[in-house]
PDBML (XML) file of the C-alpha atoms, coordinates in Angstrom:
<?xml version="1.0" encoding="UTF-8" ?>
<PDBx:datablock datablockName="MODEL"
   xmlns:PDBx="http://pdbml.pdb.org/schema/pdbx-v50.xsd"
   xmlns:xsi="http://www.w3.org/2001/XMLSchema-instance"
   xsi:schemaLocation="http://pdbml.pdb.org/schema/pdbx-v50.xsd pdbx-v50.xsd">
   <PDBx:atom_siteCategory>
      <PDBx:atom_site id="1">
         <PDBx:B_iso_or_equiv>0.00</PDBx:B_iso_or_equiv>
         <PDBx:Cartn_x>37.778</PDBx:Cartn_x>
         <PDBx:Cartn_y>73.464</PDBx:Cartn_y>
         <PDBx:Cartn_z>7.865</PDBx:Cartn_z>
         <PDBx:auth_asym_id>A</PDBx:auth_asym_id>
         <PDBx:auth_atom_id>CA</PDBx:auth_atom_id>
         <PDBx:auth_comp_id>UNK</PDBx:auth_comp_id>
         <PDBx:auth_seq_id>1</PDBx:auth_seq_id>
         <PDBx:group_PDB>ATOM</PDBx:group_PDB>
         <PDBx:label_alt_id xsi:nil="true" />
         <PDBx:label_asym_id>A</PDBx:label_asym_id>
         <PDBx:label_atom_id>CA</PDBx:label_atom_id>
         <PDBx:label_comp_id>UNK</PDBx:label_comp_id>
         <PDBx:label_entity_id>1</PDBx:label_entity_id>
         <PDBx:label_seq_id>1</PDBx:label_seq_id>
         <PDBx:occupancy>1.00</PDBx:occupancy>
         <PDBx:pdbx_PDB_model_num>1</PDBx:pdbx_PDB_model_num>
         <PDBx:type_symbol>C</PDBx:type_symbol>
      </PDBx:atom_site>
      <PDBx:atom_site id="2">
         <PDBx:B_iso_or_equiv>0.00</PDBx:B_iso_or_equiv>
         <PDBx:Cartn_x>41.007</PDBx:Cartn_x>
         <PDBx:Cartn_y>72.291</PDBx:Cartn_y>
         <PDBx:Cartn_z>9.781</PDBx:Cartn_z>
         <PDBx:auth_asym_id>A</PDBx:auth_asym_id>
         <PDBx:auth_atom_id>CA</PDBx:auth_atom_id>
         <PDBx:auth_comp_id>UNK</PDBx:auth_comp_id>
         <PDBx:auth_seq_id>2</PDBx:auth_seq_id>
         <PDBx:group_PDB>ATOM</PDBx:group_PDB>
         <PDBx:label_alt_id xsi:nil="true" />
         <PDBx:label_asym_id>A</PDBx:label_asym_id>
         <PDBx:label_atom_id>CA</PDBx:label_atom_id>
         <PDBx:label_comp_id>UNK</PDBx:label_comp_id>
         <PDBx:label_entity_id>1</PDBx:label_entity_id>
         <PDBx:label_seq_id>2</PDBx:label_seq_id>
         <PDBx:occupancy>1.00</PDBx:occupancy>
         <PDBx:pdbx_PDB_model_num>1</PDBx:pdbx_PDB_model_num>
         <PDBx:type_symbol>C</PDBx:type_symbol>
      </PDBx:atom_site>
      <PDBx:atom_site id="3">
         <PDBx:B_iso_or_equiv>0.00</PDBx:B_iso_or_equiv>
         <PDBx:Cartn_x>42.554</PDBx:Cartn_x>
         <PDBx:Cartn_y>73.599</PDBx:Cartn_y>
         <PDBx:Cartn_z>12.229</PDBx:Cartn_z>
         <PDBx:auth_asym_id>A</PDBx:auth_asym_id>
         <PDBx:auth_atom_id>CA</PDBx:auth_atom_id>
         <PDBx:auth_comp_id>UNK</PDBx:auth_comp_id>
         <PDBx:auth_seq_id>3</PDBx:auth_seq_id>
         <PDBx:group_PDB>ATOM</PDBx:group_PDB>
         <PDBx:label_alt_id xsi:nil="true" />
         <PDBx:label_asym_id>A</PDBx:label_asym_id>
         <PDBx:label_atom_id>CA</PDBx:label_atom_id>
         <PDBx:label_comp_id>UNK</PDBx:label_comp_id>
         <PDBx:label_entity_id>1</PDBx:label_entity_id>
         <PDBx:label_seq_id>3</PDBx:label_seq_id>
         <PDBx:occupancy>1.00</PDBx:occupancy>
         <PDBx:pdbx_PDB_model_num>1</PDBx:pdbx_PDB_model_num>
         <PDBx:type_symbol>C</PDBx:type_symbol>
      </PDBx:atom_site>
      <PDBx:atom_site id="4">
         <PDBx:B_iso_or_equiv>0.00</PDBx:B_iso_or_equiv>
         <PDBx:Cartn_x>46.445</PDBx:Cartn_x>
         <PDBx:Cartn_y>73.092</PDBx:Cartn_y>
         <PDBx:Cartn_z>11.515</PDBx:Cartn_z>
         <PDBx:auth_asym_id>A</PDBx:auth_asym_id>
         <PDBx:auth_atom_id>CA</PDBx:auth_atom_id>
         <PDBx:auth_comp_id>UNK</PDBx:auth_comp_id>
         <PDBx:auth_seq_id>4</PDBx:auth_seq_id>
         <PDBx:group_PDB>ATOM</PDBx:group_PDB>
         <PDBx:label_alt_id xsi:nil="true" />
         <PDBx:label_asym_id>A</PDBx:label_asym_id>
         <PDBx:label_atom_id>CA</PDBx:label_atom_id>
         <PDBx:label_comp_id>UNK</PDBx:label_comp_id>
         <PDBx:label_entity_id>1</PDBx:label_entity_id>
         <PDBx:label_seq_id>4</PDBx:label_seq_id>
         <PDBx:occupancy>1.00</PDBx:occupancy>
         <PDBx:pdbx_PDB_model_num>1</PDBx:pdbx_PDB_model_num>
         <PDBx:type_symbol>C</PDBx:type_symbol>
      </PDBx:atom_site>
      <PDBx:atom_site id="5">
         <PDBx:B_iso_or_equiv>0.00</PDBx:B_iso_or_equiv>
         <PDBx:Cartn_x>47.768</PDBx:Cartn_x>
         <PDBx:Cartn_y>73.698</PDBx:Cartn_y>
         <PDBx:Cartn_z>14.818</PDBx:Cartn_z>
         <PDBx:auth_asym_id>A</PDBx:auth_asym_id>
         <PDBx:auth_atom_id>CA</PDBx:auth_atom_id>
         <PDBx:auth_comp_id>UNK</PDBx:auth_comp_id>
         <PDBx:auth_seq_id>5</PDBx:auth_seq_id>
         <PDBx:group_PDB>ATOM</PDBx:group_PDB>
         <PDBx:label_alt_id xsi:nil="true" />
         <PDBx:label_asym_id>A</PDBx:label_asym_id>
         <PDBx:label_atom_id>CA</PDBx:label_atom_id>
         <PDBx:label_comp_id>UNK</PDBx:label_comp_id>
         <PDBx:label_entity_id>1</PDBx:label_entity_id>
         <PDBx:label_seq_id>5</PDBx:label_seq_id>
         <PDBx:occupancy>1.00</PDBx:occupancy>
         <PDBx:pdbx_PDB_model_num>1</PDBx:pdbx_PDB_model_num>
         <PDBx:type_symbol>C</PDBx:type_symbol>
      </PDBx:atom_site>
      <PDBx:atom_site id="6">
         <PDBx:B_iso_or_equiv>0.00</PDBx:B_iso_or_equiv>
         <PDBx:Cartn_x>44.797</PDBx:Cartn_x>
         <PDBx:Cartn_y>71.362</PDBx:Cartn_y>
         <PDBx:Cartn_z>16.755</PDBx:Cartn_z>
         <PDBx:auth_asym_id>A</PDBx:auth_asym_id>
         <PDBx:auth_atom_id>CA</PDBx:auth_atom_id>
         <PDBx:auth_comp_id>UNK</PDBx:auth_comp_id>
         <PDBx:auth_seq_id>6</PDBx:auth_seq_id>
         <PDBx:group_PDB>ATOM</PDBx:group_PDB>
         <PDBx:label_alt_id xsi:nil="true" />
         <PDBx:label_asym_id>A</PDBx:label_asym_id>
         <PDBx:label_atom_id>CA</PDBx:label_atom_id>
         <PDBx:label_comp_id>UNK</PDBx:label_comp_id>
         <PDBx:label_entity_id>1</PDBx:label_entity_id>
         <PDBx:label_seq_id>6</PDBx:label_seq_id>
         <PDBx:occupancy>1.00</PDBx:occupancy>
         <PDBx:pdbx_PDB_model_num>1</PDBx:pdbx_PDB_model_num>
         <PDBx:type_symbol>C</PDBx:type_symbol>
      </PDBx:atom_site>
      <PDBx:atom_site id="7">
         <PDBx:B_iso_or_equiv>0.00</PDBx:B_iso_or_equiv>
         <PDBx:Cartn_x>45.831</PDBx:Cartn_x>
         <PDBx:Cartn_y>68.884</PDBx:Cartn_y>
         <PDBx:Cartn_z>13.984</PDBx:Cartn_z>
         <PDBx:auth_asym_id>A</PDBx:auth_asym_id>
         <PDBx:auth_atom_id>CA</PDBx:auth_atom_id>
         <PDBx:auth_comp_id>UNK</PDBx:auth_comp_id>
         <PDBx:auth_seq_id>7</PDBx:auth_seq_id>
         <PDBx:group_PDB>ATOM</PDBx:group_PDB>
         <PDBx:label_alt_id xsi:nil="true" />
         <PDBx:label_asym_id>A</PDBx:label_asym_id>
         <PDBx:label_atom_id>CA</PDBx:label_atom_id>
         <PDBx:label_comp_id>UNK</PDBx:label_comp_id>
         <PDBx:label_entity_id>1</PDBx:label_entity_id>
         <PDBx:label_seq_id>7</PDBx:label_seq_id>
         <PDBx:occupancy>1.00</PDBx:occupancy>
         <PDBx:pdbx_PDB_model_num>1</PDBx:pdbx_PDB_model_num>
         <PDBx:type_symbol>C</PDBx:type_symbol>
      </PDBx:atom_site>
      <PDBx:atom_site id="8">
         <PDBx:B_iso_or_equiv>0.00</PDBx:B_iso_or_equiv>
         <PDBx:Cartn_x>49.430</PDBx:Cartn_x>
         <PDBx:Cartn_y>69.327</PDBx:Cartn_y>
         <PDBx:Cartn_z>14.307</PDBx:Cartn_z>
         <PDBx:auth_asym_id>A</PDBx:auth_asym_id>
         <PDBx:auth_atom_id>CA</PDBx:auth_atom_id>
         <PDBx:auth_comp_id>UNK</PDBx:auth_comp_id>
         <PDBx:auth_seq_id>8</PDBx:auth_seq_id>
         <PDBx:group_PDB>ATOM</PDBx:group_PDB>
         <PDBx:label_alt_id xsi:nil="true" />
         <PDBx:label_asym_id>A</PDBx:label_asym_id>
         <PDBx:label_atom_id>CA</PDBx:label_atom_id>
         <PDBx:label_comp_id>UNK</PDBx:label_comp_id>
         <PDBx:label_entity_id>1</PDBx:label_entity_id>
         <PDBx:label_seq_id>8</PDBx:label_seq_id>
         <PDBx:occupancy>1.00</PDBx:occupancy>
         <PDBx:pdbx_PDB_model_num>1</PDBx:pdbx_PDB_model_num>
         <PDBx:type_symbol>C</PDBx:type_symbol>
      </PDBx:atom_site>
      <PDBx:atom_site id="9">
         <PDBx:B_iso_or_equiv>0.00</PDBx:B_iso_or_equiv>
         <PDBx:Cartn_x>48.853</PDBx:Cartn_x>
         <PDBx:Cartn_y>69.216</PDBx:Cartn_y>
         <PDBx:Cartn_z>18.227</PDBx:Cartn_z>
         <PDBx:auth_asym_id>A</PDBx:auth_asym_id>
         <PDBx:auth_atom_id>CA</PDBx:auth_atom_id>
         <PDBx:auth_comp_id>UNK</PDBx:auth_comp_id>
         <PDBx:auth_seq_id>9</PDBx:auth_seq_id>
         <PDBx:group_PDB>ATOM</PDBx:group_PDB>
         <PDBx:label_alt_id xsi:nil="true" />
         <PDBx:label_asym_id>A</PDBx:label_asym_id>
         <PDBx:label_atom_id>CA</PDBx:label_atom_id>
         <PDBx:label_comp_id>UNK</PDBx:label_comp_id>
         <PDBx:label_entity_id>1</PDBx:label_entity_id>
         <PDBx:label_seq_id>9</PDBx:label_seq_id>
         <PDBx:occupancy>1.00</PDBx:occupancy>
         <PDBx:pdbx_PDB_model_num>1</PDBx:pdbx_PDB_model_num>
         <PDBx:type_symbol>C</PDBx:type_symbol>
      </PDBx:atom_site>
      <PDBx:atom_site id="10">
         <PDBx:B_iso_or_equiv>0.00</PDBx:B_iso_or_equiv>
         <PDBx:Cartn_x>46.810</PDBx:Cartn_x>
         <PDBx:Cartn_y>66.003</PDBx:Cartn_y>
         <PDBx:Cartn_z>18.352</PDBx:Cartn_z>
         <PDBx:auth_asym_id>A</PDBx:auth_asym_id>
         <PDBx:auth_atom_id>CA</PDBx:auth_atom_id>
         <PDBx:auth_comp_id>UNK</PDBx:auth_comp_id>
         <PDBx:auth_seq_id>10</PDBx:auth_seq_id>
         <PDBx:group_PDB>ATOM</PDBx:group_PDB>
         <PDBx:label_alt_id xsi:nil="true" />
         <PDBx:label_asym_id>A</PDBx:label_asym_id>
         <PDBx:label_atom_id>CA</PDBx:label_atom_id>
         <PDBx:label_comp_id>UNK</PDBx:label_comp_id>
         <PDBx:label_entity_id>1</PDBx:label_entity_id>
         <PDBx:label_seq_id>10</PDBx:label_seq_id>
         <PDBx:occupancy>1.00</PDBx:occupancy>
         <PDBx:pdbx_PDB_model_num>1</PDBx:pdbx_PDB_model_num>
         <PDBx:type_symbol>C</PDBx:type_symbol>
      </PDBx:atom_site>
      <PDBx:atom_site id="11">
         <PDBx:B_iso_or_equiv>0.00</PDBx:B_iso_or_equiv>
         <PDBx:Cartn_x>49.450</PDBx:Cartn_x>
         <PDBx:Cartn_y>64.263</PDBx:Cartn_y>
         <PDBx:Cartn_z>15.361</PDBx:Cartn_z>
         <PDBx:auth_asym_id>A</PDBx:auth_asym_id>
         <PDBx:auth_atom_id>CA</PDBx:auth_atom_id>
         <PDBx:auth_comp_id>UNK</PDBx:auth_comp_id>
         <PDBx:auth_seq_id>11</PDBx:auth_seq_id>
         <PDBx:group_PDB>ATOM</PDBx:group_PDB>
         <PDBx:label_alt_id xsi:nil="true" />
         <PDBx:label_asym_id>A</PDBx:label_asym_id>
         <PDBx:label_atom_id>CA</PDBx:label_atom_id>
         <PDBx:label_comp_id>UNK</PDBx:label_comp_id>
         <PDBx:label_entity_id>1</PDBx:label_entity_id>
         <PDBx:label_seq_id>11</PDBx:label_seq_id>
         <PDBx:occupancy>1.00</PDBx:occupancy>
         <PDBx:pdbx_PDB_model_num>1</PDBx:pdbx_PDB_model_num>
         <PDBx:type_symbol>C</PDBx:type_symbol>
      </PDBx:atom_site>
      <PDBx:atom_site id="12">
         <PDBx:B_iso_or_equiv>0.00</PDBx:B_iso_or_equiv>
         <PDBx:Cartn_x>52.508</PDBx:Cartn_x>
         <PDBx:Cartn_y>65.281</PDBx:Cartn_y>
         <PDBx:Cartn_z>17.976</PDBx:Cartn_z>
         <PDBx:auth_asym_id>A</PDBx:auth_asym_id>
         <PDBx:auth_atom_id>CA</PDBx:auth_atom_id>
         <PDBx:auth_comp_id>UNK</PDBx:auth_comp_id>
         <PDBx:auth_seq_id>12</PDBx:auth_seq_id>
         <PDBx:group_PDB>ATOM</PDBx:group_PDB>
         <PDBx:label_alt_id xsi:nil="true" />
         <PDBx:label_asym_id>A</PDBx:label_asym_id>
         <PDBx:label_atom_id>CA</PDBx:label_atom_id>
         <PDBx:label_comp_id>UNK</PDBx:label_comp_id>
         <PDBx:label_entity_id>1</PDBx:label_entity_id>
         <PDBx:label_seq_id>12</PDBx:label_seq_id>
         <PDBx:occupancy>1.00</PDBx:occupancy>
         <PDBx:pdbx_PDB_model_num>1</PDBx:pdbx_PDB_model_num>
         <PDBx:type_symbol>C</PDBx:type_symbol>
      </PDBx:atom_site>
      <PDBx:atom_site id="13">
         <PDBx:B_iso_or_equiv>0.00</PDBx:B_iso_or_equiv>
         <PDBx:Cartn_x>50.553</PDBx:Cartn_x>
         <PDBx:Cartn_y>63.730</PDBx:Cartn_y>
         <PDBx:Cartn_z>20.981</PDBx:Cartn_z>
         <PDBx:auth_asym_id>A</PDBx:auth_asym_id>
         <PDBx:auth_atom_id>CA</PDBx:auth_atom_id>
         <PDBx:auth_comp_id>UNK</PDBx:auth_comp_id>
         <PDBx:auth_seq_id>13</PDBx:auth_seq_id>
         <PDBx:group_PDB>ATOM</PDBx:group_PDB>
         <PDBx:label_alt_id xsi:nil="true" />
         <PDBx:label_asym_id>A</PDBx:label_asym_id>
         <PDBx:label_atom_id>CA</PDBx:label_atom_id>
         <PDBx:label_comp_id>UNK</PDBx:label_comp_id>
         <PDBx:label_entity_id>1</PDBx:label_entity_id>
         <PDBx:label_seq_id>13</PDBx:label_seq_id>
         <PDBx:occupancy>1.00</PDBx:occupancy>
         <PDBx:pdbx_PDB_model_num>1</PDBx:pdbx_PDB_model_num>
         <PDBx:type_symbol>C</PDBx:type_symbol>
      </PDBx:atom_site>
      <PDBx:atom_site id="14">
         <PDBx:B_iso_or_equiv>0.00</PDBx:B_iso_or_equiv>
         <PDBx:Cartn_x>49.094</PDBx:Cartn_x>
         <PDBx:Cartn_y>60.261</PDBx:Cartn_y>
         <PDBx:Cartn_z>18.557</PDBx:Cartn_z>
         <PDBx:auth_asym_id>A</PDBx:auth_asym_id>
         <PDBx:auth_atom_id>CA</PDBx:auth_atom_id>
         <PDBx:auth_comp_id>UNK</PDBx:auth_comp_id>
         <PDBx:auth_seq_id>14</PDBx:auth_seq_id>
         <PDBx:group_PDB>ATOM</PDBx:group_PDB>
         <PDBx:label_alt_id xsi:nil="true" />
         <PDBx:label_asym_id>A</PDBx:label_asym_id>
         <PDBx:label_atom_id>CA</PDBx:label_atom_id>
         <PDBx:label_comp_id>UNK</PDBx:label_comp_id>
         <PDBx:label_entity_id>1</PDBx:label_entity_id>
         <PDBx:label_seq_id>14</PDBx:label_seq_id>
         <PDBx:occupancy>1.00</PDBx:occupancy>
         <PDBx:pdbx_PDB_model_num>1</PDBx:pdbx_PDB_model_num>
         <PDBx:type_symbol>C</PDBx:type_symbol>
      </PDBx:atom_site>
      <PDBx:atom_site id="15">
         <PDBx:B_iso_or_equiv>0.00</PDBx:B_iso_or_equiv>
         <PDBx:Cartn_x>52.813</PDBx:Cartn_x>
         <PDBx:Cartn_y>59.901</PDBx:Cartn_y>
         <PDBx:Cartn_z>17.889</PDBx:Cartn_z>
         <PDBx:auth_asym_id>A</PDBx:auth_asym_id>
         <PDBx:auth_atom_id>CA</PDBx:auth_atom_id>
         <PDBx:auth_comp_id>UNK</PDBx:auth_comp_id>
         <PDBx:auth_seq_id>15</PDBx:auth_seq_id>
         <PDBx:group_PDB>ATOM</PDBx:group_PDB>
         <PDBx:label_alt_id xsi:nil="true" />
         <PDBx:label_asym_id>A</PDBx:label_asym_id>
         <PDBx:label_atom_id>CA</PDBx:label_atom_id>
         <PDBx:label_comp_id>UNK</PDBx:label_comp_id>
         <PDBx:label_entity_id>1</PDBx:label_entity_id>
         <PDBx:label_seq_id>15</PDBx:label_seq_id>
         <PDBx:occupancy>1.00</PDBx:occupancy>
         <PDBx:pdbx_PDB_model_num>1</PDBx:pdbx_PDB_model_num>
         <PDBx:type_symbol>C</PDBx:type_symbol>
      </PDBx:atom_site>
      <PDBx:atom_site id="16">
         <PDBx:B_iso_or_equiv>0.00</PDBx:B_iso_or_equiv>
         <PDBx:Cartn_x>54.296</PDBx:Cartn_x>
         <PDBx:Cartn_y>60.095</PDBx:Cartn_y>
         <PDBx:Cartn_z>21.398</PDBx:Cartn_z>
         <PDBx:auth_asym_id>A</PDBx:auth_asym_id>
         <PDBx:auth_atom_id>CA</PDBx:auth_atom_id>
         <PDBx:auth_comp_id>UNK</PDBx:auth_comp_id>
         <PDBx:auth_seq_id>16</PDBx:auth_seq_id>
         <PDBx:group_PDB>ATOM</PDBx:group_PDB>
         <PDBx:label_alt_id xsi:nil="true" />
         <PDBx:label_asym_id>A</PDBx:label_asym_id>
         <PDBx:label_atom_id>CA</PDBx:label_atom_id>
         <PDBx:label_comp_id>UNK</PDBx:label_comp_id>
         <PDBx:label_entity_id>1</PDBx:label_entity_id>
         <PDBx:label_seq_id>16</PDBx:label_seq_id>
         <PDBx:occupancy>1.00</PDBx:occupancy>
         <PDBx:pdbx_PDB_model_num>1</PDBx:pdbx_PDB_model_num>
         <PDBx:type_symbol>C</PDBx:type_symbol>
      </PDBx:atom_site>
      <PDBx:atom_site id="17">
         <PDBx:B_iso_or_equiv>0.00</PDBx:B_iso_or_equiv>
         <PDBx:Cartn_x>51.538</PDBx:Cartn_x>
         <PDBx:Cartn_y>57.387</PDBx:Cartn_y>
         <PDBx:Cartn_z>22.350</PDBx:Cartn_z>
         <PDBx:auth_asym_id>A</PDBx:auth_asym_id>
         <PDBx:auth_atom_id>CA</PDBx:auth_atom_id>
         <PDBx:auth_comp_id>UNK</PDBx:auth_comp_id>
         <PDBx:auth_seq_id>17</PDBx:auth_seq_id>
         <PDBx:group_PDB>ATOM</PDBx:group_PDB>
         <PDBx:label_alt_id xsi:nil="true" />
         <PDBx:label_asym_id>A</PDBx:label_asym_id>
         <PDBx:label_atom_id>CA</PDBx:label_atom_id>
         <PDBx:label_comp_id>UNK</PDBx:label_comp_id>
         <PDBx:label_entity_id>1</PDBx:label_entity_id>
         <PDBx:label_seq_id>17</PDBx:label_seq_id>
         <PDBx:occupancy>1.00</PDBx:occupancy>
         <PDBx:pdbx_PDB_model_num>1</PDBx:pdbx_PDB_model_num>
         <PDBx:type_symbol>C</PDBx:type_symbol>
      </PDBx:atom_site>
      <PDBx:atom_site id="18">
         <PDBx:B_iso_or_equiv>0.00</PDBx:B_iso_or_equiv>
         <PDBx:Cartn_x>53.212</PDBx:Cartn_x>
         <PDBx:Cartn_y>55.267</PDBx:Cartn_y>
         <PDBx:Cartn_z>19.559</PDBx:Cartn_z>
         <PDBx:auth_asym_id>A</PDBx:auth_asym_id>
         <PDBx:auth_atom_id>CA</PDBx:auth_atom_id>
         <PDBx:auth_comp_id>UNK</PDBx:auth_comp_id>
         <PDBx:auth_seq_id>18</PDBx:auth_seq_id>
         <PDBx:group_PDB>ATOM</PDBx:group_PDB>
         <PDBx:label_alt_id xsi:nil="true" />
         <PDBx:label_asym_id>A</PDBx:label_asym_id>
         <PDBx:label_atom_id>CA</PDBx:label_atom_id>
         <PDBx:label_comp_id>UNK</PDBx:label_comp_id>
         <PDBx:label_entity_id>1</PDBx:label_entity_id>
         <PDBx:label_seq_id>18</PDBx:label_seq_id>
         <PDBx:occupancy>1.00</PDBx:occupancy>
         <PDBx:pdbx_PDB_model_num>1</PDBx:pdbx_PDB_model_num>
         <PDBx:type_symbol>C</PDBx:type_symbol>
      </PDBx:atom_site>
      <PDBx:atom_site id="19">
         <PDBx:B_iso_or_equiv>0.00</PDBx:B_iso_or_equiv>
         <PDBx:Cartn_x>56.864</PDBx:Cartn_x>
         <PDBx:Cartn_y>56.009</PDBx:Cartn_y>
         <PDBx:Cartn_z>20.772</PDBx:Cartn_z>
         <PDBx:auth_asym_id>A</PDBx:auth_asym_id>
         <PDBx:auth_atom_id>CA</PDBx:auth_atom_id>
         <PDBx:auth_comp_id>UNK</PDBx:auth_comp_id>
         <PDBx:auth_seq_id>19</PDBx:auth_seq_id>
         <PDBx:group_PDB>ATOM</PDBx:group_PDB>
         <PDBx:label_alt_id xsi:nil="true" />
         <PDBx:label_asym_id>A</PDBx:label_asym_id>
         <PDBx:label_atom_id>CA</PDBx:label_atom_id>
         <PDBx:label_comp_id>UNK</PDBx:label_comp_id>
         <PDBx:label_entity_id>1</PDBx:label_entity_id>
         <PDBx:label_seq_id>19</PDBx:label_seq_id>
         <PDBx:occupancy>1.00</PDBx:occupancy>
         <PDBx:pdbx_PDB_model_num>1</PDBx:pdbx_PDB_model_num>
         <PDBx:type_symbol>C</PDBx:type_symbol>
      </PDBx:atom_site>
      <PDBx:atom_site id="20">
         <PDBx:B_iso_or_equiv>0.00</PDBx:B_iso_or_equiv>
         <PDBx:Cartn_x>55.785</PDBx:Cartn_x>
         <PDBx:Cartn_y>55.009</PDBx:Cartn_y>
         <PDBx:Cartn_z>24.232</PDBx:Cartn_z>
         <PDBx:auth_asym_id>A</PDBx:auth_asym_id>
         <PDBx:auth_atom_id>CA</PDBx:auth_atom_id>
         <PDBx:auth_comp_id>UNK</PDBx:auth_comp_id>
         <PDBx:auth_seq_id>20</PDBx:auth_seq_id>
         <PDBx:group_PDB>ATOM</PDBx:group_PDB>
         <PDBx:label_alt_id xsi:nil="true" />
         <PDBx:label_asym_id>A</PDBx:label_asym_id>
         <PDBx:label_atom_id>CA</PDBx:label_atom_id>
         <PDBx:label_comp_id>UNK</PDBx:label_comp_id>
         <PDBx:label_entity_id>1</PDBx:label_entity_id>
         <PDBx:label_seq_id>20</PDBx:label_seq_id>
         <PDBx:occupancy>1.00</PDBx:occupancy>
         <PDBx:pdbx_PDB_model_num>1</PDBx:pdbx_PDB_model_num>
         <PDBx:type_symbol>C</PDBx:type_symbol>
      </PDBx:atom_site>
      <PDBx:atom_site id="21">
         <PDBx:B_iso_or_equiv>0.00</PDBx:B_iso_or_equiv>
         <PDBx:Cartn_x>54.332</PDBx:Cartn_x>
         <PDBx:Cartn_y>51.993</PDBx:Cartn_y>
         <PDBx:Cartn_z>23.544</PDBx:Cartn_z>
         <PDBx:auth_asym_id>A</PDBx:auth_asym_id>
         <PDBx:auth_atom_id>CA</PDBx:auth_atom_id>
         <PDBx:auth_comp_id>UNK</PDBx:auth_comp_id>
         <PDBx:auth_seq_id>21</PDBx:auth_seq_id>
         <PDBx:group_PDB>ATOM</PDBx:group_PDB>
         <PDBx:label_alt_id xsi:nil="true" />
         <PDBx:label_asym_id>A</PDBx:label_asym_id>
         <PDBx:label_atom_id>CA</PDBx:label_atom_id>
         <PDBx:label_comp_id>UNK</PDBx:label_comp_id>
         <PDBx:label_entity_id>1</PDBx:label_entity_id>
         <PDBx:label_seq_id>21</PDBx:label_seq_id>
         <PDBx:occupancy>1.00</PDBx:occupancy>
         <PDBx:pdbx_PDB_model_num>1</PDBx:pdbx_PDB_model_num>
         <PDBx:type_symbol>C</PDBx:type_symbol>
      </PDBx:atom_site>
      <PDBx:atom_site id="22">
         <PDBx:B_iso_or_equiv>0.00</PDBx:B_iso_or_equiv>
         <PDBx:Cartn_x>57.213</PDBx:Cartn_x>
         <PDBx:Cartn_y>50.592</PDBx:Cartn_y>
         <PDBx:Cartn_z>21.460</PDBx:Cartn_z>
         <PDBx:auth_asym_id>A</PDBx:auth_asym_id>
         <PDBx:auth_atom_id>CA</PDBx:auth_atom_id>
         <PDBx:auth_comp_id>UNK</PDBx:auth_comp_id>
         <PDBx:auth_seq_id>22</PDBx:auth_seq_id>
         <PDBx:group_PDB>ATOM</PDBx:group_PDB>
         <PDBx:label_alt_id xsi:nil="true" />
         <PDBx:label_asym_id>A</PDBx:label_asym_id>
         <PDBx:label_atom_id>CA</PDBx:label_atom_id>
         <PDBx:label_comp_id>UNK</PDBx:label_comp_id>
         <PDBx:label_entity_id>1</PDBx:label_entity_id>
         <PDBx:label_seq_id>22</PDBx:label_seq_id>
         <PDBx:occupancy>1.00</PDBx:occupancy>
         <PDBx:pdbx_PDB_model_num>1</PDBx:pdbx_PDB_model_num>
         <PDBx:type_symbol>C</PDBx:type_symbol>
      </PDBx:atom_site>
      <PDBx:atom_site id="23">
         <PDBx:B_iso_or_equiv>0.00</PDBx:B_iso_or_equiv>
         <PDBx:Cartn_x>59.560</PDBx:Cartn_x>
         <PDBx:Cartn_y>52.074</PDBx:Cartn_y>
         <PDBx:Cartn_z>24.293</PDBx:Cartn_z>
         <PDBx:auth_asym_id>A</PDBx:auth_asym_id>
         <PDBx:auth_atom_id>CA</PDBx:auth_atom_id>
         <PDBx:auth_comp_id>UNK</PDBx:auth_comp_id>
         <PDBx:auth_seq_id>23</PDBx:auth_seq_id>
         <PDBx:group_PDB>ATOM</PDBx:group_PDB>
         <PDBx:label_alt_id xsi:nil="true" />
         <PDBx:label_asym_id>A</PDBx:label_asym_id>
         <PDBx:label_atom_id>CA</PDBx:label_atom_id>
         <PDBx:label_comp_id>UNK</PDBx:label_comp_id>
         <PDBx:label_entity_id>1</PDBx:label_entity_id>
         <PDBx:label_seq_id>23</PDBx:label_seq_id>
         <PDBx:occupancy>1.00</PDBx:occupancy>
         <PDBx:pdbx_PDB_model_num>1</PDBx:pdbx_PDB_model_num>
         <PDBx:type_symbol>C</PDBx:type_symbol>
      </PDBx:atom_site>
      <PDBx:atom_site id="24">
         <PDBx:B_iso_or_equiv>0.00</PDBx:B_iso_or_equiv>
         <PDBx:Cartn_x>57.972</PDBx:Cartn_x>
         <PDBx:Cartn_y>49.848</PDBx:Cartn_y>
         <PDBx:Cartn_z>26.657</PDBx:Cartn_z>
         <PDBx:auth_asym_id>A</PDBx:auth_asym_id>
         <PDBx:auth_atom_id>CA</PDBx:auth_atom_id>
         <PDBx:auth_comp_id>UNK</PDBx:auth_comp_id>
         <PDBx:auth_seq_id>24</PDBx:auth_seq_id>
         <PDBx:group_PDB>ATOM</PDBx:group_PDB>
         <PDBx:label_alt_id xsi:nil="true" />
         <PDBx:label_asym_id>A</PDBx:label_asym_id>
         <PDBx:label_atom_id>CA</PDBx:label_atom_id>
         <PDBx:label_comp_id>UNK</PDBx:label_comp_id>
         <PDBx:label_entity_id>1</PDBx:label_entity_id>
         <PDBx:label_seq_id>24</PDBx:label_seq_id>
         <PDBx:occupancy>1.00</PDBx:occupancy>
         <PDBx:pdbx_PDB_model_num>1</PDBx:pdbx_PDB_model_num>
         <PDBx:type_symbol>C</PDBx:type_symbol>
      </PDBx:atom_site>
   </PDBx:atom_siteCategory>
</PDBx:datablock>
């Protein structure tokens, strides 16, 4: 089973990692 929220959660925080690293 998944949990769509955790996954959601863990997608939105994977994807600010990328946006921070091509910021910088």
């Amino acid at each position: 089973t998944v949990n769509a929220g955790q996954f959601h959660a863990e997608l939105e925080k994977e994807l600010k990692g990328v946006e921070e690293a091509t910021t910088d």
